[in-house]
Protein backbone atom coordinates (compact mmCIF):
# COMPACT_ATOMS: atom_id res chain seq x y z
CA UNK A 1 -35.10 24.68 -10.81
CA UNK A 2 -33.56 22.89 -14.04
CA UNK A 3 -32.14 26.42 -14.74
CA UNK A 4 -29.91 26.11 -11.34
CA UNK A 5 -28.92 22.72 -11.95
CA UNK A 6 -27.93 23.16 -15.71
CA UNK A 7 -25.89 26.14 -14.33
CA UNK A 8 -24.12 23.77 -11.63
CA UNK A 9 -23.54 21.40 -14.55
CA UNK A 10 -21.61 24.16 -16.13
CA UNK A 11 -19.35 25.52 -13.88
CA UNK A 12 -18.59 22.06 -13.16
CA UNK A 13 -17.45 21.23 -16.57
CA UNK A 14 -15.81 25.23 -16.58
CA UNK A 15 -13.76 23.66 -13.50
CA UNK A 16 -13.00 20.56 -15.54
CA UNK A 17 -12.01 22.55 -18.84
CA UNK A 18 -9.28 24.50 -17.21
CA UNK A 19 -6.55 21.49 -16.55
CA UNK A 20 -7.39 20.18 -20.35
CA UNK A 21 -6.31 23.92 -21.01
CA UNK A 22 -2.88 23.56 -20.74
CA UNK A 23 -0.78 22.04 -23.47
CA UNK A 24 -0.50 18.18 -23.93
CA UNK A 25 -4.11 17.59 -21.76
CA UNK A 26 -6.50 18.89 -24.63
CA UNK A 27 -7.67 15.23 -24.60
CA UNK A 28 -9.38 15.74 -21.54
CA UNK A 29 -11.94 17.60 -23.85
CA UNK A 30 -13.38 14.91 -25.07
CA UNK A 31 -14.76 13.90 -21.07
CA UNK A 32 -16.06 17.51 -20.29
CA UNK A 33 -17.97 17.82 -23.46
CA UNK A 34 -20.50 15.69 -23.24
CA UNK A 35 -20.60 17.09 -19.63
CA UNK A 36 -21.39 20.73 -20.70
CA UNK A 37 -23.98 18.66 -23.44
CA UNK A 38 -25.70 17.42 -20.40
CA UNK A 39 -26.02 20.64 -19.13
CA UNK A 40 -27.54 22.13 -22.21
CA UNK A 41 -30.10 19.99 -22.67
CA UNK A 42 -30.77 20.29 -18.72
CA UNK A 43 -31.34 23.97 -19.19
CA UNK A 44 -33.19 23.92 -22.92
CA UNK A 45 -36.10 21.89 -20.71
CA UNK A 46 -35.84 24.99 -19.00
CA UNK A 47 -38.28 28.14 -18.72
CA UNK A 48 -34.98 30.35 -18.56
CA UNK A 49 -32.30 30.45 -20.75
CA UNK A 50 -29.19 31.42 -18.31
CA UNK A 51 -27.83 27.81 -17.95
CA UNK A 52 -28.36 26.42 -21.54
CA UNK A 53 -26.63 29.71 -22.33
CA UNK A 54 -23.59 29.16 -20.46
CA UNK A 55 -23.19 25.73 -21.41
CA UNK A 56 -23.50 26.55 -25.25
CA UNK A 57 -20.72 28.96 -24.56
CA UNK A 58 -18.89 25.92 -22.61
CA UNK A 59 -18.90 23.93 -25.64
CA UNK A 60 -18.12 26.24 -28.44
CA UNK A 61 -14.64 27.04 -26.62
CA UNK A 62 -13.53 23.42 -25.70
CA UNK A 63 -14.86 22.38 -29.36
CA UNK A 64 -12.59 25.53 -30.65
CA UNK A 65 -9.56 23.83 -27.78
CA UNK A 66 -10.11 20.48 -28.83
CA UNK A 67 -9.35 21.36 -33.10
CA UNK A 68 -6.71 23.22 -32.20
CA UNK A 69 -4.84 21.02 -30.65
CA UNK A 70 -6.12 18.45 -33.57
CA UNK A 71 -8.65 16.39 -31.61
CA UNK A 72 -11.58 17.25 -33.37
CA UNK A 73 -11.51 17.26 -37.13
């Protein structure tokens, strides 16, 4: 069950991530973060790994986003 919600945490921070995507928004980073965080540590409490998985993979590619556009340093 935490495994489904971490997962619906995800793809709700993947559906956040894409308007910070484009140029001038990579602020917007630093609000779906701590979202895909959430979901992380929703799906580490969890037997399967799936949902921490994708929200690992959430994090390393805004993180990556966010110091290329200078936001994180």
């Amino acid at each position: 069950m935490l495994n489904i919600v971490s997962v619906l945490i995800g793809l709700v921070a993947l559906v956040l991530g894409i308007v910070p995507f484009l140029p001038f928004f990579a602020w917007g980073y630093w609000f779906v973060i701590p979202i895909a965080v959430v979901g992380a540590a929703i799906g580490a409490l969890s037997s399967r790994n799936g949902g921490r998985n994708l929200n690992l993979i959430l994090i390393v590619i805004f993180g990556l986003r966010l110091m290329l556009g200078g936001g994180l340093i």
